[in-house]
C-alpha atoms as a PDB file:
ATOM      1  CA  UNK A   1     -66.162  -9.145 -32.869  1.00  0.00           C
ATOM      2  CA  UNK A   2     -67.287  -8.991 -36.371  1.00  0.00           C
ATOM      3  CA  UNK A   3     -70.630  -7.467 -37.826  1.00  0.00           C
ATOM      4  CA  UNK A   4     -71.054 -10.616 -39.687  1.00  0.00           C
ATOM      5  CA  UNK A   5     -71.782 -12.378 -36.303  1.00  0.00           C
ATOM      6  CA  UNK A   6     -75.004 -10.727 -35.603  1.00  0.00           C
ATOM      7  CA  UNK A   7     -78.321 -10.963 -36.858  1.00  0.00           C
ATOM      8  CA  UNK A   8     -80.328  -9.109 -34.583  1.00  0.00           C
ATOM      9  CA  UNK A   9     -79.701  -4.764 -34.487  1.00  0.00           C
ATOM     10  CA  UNK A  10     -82.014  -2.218 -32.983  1.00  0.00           C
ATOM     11  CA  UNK A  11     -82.279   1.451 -34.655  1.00  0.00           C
ATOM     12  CA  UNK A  12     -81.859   4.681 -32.310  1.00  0.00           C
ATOM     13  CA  UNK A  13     -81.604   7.875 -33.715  1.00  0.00           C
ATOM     14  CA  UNK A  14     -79.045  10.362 -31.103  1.00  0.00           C
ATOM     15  CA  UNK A  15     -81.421  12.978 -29.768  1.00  0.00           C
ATOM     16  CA  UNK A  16     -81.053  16.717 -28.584  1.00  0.00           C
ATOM     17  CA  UNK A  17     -80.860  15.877 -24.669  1.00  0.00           C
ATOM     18  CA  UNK A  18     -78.202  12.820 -25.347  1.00  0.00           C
ATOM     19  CA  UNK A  19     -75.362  15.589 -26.789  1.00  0.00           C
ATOM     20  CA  UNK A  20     -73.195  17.708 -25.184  1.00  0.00           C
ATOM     21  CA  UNK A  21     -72.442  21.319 -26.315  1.00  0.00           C
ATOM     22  CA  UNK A  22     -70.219  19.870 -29.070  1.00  0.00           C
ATOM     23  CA  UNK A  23     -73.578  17.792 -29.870  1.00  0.00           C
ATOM     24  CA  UNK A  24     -71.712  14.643 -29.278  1.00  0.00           C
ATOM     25  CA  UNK A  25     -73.378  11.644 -27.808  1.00  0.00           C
ATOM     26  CA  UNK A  26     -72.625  11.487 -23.871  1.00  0.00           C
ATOM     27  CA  UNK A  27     -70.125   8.062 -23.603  1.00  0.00           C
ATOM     28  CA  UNK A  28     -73.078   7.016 -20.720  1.00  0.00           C
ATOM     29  CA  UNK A  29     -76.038   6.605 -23.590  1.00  0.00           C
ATOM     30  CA  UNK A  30     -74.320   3.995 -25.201  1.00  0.00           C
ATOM     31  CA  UNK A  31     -75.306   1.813 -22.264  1.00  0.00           C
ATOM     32  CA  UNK A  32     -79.042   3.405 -22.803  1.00  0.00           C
ATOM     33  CA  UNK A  33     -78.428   2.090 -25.958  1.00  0.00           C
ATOM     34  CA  UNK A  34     -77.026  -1.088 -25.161  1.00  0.00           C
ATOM     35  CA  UNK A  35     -80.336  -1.947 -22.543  1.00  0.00           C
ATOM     36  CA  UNK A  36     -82.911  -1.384 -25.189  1.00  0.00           C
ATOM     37  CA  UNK A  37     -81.112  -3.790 -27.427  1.00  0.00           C
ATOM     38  CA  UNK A  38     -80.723  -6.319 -24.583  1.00  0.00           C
ATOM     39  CA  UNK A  39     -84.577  -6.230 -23.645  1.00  0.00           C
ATOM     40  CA  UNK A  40     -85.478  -6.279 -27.515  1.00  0.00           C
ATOM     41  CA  UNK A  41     -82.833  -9.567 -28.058  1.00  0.00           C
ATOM     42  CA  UNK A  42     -84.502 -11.325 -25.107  1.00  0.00           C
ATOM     43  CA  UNK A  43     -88.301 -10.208 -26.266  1.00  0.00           C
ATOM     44  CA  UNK A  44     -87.460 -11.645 -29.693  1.00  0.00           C
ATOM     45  CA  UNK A  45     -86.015 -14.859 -28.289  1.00  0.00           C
ATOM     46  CA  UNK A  46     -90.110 -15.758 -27.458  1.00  0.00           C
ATOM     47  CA  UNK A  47     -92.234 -14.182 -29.119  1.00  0.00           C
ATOM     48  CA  UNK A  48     -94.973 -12.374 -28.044  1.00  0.00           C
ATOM     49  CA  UNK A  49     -92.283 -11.983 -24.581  1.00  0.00           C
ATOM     50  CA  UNK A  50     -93.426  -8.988 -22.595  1.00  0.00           C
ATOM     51  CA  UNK A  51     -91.299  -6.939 -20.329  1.00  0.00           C
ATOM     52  CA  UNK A  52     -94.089  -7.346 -17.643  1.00  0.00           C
ATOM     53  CA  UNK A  53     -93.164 -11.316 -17.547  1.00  0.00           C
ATOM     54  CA  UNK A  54     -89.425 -10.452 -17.340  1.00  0.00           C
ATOM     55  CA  UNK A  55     -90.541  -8.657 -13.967  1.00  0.00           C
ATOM     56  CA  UNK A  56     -92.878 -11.400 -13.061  1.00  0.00           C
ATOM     57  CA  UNK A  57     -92.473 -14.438 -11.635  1.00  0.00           C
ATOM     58  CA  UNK A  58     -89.499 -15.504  -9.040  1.00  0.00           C
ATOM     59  CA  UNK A  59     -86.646 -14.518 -10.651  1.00  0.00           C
ATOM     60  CA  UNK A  60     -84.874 -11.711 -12.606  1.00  0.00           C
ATOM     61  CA  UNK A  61     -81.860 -10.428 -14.356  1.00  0.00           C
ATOM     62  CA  UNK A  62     -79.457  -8.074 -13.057  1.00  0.00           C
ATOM     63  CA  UNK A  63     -76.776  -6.522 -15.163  1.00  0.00           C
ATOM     64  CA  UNK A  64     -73.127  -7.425 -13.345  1.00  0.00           C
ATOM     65  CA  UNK A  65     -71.062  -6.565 -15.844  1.00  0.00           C
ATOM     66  CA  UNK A  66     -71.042  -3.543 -18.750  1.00  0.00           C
ATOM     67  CA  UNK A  67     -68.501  -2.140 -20.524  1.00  0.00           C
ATOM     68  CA  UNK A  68     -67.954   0.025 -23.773  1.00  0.00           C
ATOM     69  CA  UNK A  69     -64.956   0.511 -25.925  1.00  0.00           C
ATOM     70  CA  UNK A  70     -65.759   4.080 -28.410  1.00  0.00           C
ATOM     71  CA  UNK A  71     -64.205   4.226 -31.430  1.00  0.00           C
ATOM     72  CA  UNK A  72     -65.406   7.607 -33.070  1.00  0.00           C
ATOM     73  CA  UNK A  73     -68.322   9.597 -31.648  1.00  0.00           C
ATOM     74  CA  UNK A  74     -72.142   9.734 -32.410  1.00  0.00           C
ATOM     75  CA  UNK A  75     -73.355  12.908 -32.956  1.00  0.00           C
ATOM     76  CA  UNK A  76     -76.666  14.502 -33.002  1.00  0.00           C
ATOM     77  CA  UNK A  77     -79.094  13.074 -35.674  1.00  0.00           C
ATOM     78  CA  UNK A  78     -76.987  10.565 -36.221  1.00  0.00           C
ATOM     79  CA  UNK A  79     -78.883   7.380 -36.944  1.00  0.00           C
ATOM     80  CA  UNK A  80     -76.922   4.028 -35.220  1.00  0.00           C
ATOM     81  CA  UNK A  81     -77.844   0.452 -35.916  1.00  0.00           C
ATOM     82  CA  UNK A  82     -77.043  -1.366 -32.663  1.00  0.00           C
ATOM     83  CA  UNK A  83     -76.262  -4.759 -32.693  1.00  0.00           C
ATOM     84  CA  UNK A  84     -76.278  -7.450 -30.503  1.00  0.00           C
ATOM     85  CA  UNK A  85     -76.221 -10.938 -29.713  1.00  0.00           C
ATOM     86  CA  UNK A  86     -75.689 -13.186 -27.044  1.00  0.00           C
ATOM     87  CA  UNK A  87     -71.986 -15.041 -27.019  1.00  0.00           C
ATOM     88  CA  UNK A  88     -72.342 -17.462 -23.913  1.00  0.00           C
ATOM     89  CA  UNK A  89     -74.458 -18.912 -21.912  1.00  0.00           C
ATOM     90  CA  UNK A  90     -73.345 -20.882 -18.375  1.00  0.00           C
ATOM     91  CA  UNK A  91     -75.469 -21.883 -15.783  1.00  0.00           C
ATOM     92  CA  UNK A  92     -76.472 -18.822 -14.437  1.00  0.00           C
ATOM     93  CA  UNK A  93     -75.253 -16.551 -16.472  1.00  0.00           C
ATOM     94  CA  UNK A  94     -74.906 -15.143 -19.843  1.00  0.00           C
ATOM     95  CA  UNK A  95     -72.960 -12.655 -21.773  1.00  0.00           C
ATOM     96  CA  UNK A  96     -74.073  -9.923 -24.280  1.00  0.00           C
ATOM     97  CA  UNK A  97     -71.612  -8.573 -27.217  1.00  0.00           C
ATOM     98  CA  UNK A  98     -72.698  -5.385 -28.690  1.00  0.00           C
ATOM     99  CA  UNK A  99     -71.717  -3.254 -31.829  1.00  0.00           C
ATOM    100  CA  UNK A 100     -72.975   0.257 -32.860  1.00  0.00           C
ATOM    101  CA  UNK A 101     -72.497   1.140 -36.309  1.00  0.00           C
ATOM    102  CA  UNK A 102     -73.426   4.788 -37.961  1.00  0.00           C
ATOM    103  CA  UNK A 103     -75.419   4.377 -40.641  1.00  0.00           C
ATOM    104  CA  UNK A 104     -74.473   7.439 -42.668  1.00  0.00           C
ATOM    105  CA  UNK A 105     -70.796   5.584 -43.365  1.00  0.00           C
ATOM    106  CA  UNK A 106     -71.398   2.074 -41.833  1.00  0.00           C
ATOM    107  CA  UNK A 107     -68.680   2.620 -39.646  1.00  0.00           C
ATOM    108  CA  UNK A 108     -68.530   0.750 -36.434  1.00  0.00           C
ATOM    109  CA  UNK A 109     -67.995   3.594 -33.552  1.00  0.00           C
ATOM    110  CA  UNK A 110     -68.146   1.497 -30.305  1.00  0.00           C
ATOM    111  CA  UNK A 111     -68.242  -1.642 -29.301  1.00  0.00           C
ATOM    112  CA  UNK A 112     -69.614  -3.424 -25.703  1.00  0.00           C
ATOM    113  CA  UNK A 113     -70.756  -6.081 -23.940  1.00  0.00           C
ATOM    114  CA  UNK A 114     -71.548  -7.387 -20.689  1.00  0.00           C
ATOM    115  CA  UNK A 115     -72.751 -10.214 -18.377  1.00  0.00           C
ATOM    116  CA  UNK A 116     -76.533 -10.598 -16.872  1.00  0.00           C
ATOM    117  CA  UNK A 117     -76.878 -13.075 -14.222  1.00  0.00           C
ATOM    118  CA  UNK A 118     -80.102 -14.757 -12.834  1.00  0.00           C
ATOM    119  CA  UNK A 119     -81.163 -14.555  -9.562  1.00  0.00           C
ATOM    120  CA  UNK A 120     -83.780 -15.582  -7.275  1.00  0.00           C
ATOM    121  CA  UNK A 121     -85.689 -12.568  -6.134  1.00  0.00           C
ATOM    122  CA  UNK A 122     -86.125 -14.029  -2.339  1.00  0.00           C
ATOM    123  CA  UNK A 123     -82.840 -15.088  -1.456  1.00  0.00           C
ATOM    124  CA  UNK A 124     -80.848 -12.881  -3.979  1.00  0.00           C
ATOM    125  CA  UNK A 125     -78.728 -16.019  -5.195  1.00  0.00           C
ATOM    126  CA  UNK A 126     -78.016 -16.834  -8.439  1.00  0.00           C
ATOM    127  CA  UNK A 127     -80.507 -19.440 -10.232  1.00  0.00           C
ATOM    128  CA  UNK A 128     -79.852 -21.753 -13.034  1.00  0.00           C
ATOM    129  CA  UNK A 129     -81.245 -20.314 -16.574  1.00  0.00           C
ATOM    130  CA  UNK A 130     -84.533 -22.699 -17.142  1.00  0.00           C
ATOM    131  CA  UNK A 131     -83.672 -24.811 -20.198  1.00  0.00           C
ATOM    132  CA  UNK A 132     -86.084 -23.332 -22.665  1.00  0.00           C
ATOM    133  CA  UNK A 133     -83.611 -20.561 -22.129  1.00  0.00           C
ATOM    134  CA  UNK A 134     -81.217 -22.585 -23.593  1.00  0.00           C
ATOM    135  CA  UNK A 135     -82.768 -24.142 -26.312  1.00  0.00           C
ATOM    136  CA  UNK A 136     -84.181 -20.154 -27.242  1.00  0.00           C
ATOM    137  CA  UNK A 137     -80.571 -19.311 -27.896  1.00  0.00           C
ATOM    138  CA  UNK A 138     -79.480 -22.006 -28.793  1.00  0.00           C
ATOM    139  CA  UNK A 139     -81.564 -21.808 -32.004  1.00  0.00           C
ATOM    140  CA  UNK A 140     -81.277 -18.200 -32.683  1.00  0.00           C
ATOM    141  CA  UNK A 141     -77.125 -18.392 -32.268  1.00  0.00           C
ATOM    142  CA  UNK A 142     -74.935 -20.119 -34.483  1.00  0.00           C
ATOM    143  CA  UNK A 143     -71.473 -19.641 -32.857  1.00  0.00           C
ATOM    144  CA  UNK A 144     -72.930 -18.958 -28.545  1.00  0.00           C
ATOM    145  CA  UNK A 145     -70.826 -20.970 -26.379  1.00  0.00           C
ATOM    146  CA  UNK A 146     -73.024 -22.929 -24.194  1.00  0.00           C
ATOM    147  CA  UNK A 147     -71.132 -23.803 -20.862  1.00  0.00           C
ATOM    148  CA  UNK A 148     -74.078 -25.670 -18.762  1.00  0.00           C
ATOM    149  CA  UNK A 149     -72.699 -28.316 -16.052  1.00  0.00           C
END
């Protein structure tokens, strides 16, 4: 997972209540972290994409899958670029890839990703992404691997 792979990043600057004593980030705000870059990637996929139509409609996305490899900690003040992007997509599914870098040095100190699946908010079972979903990534990723049978 390279930086060179991602054009889309979030800012978030490591506040009081995310430290511990030592004023290091808490491992667990990563994934904080990692959710407002996922809802900002998908808002900038449409534009003008509210989080209010994410939680409309028949359908919605739930998070199966997150996981976080930290390479040096974030510490209070700190300012963090995240970065993210979206690596595949299948039929139901898709996967995130996620890299936080410290400004200060532009070091890379973790590294995540996960997998979002959507389902179909009566019957719980997964539903096929709609195509424009597709074609949104599609043309904002140069190297996602698009698995659709």
């Amino acid at each position: 997972m390279e930086k060179s792979q991602f054009k889309h990043f979030i800012l978030e600057t490591v506040r009081f209540h995310e430290v511990d004593i030592l004023g290091v980030c808490n491992n667990a705000v990563y994934f904080n972290y990692f959710e407002d870059a996922r809802i900002k990637y998908v808002q900038d996929l449409k534009k003008n994409y509210t989080l209010k139509e994410l939680l409309e409609g028949n359908s919605f996305f739930i998070m199966v899958h997150n996981e976080c490899d930290y390479i040096e900690p974030a510490l209070l003040d700190d300012e963090l670029k995240i970065y993210t992007r979206i690596n595949f997509v299948k039929n139901s599914s898709f996967g995130f890839e996620h890299i936080v870098e410290k400004i200060s040095s532009n070091k890379i100190i973790a590294k995540g990703g996960g997998v979002v699946v959507h389902i179909n908010k009566v019957t719980k079972q997964s539903l096929s992404l709609p195509d424009e979903f597709y074609q949104a990534v599609g043309d904002y990723e140069k190297n996602v691997i698009i698995q659709k049978s």
